[in-house]
N, C-alpha and C. Protein backbone atom coordinates (compact mmCIF):
# COMPACT_ATOMS: atom_id res chain seq x y z
N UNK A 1 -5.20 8.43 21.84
CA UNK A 1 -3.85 8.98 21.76
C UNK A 1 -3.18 8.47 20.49
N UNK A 2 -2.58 9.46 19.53
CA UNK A 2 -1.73 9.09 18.31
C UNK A 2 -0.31 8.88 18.48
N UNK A 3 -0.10 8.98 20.00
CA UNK A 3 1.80 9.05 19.95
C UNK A 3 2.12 8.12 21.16
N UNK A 4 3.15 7.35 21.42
CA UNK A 4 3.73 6.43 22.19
C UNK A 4 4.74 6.46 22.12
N UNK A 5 5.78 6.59 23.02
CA UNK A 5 7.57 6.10 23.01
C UNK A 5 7.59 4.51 23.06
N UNK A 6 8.31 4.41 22.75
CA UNK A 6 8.90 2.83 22.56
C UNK A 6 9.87 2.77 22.27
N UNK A 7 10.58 1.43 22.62
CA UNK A 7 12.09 1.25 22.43
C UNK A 7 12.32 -0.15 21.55
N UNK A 8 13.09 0.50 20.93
CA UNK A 8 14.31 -0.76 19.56
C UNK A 8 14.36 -1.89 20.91
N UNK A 9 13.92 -2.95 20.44
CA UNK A 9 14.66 -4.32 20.77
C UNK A 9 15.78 -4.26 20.33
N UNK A 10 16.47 -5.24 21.40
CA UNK A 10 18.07 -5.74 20.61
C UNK A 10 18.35 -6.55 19.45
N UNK A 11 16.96 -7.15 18.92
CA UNK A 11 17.25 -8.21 17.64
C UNK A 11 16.40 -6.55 17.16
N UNK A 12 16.70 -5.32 17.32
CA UNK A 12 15.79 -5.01 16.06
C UNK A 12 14.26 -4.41 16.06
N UNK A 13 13.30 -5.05 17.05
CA UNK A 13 12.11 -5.15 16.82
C UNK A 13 11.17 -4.45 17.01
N UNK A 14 10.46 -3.72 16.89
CA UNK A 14 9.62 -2.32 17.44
C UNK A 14 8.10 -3.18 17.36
N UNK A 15 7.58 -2.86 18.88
CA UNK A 15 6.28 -3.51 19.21
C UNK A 15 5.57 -2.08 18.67
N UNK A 16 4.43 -2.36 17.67
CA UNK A 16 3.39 -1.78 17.48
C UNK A 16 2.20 -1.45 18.80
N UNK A 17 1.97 -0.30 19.34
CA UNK A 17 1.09 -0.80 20.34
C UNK A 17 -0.58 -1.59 20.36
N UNK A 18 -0.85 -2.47 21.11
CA UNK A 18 -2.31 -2.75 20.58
C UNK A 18 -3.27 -1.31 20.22
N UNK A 19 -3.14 -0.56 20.65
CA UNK A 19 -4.62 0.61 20.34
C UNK A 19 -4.59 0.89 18.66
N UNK A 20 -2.88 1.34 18.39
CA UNK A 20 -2.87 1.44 17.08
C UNK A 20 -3.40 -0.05 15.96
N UNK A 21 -2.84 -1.07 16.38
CA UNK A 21 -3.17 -2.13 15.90
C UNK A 21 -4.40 -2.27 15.38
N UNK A 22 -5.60 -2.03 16.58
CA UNK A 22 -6.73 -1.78 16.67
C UNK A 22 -7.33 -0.87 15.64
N UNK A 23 -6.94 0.32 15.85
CA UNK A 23 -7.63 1.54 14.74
C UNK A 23 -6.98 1.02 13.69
N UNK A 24 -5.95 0.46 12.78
CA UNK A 24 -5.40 0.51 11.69
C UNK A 24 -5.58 -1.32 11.27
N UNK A 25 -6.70 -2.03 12.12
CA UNK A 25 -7.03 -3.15 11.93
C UNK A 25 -5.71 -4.24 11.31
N UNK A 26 -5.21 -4.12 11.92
CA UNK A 26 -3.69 -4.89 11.65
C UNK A 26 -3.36 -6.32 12.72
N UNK A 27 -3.03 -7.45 11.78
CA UNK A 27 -3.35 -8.51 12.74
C UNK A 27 -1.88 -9.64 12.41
N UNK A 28 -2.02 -10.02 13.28
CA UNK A 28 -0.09 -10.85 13.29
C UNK A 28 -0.21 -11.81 12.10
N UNK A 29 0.76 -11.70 11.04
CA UNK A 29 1.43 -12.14 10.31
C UNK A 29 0.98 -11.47 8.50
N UNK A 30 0.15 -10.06 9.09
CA UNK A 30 0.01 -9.29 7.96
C UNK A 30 1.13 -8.89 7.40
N UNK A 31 1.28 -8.42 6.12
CA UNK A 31 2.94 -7.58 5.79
C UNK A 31 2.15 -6.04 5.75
N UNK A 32 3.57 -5.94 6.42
CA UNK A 32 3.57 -4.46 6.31
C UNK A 32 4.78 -3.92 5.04
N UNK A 33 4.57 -2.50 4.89
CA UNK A 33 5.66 -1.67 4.19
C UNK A 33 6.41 -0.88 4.82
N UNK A 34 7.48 -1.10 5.10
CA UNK A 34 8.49 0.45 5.91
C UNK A 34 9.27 0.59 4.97
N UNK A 35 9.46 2.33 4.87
CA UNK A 35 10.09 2.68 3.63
C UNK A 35 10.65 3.97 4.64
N UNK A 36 11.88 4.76 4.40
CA UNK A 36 12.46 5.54 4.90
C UNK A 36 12.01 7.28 4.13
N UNK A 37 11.64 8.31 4.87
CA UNK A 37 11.62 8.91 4.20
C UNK A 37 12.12 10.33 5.18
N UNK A 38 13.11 11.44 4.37
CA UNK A 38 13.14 12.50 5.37
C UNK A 38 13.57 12.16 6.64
N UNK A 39 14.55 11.26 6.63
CA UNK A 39 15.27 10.62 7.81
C UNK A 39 14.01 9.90 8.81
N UNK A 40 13.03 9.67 8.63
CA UNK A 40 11.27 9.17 9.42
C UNK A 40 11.82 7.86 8.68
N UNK A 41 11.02 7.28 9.85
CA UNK A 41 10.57 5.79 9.52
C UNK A 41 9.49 5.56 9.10
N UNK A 42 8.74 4.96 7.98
CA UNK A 42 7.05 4.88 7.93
C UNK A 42 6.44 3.86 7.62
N UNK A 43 5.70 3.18 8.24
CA UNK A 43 5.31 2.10 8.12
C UNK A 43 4.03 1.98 7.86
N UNK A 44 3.36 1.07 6.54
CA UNK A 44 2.28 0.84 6.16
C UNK A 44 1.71 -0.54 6.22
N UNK A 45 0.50 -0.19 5.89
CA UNK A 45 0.08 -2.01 5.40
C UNK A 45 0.01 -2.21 4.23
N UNK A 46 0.72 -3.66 3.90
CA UNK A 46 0.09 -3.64 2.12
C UNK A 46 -1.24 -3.11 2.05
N UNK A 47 -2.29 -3.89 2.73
CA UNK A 47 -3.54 -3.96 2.32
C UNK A 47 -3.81 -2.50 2.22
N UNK A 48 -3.53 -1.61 2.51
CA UNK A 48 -3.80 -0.15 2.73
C UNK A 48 -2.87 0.34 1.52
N UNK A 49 -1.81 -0.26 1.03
CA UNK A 49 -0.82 0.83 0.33
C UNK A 49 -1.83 0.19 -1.25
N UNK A 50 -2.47 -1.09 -1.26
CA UNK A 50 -3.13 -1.45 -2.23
C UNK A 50 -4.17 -0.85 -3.00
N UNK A 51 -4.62 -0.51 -1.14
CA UNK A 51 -6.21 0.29 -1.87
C UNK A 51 -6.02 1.53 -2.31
N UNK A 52 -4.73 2.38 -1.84
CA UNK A 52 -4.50 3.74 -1.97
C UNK A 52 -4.25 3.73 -3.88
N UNK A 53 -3.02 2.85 -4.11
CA UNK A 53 -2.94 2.35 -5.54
C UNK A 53 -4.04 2.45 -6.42
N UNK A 54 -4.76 1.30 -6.31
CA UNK A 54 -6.26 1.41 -6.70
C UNK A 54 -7.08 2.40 -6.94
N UNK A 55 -6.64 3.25 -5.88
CA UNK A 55 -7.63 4.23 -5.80
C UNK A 55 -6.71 5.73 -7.15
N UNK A 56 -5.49 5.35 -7.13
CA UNK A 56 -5.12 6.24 -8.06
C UNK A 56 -5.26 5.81 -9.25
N UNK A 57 -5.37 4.70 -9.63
CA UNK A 57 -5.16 4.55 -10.81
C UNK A 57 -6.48 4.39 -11.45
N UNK A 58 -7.65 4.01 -10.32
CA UNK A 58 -9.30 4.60 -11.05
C UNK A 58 -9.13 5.99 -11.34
N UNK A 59 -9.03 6.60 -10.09
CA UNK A 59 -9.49 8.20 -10.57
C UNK A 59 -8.22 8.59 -12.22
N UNK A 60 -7.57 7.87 -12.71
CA UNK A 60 -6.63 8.54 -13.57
C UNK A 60 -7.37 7.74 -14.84
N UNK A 61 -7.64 6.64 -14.47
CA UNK A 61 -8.41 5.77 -15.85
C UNK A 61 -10.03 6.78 -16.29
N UNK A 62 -10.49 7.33 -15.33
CA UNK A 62 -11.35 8.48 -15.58
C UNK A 62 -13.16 7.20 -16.02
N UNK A 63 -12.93 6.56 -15.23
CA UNK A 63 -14.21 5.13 -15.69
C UNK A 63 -13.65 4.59 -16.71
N UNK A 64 -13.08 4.61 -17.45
CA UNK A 64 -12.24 3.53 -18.24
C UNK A 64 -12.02 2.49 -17.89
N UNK A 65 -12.65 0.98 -18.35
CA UNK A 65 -11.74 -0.29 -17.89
C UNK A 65 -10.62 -0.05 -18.89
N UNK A 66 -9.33 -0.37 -18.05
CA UNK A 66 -7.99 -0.68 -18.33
C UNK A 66 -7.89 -1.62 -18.95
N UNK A 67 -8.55 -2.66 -18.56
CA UNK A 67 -8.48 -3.91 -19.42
C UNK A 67 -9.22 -3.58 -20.87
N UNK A 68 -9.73 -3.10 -20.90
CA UNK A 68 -10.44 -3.07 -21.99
C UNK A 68 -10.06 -1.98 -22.98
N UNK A 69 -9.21 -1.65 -22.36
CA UNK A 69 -8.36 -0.25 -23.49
C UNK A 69 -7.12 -1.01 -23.64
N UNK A 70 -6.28 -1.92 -23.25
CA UNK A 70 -5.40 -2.99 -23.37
C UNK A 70 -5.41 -3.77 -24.75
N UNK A 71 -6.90 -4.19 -24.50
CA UNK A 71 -7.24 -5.78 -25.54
C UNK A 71 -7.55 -4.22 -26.73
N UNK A 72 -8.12 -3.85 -26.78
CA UNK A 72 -8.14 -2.29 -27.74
C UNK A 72 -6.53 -2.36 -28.52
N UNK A 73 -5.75 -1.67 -27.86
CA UNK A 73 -4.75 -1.83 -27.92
C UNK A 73 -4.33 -2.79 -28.62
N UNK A 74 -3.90 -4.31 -27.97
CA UNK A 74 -3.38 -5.10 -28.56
C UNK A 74 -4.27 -5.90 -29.78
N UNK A 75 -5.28 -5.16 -30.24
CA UNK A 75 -6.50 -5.84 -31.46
C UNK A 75 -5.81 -4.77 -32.57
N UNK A 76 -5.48 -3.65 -32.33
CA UNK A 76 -4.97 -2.92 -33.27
C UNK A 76 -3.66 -2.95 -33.72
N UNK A 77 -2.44 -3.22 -32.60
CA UNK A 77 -1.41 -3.89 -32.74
C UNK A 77 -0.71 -4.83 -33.47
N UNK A 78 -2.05 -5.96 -33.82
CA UNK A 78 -2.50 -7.32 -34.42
C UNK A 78 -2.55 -6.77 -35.91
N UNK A 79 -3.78 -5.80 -35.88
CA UNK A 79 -3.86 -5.50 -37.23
C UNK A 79 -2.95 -4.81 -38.08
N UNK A 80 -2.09 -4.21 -37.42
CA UNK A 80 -1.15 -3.36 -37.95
C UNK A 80 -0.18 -4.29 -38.51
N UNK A 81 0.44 -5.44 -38.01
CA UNK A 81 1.53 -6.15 -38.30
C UNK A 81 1.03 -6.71 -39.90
């Protein structure tokens, strides 16, 4: 099942249920991300919003190390001055 009701604590607090916990391998004192969007609440894991990152910024580097188009960069930078 993908859906559960649950209720706001009074300090605030929304229990994640264990099943989701489970599938989205999430374990107490991980950080998460909640960001508001379209009046929704959405909540991520770093570790997940990391790899998604990662994962854009390979496919845009196209096999390019970054680092290595950087030091490129700043060797020509050098020479120019």
């Amino acid at each position: 099942m993908n859906e559960f009701r649950i209720k706001l604590g009074n300090d605030g607090r929304v229990l994640i249920p264990a099943s989701f916990r489970r599938q989205l391998h999430l374990h107490p004192g991980e950080e998460l991300i909640v960001k508001i969007e379209d009046r929704e609440l959405h909540l991520s894991s770093l570790k997940n919003s990391l790899k998604k990152a990662q994962a854009i910024v390979s496919r845009l580097a196209k096999g390019e190390s970054l680092v290595e188009k950087l030091k490129k960069m700043r060797r020509e930078e050098e020479n120019d001055e």
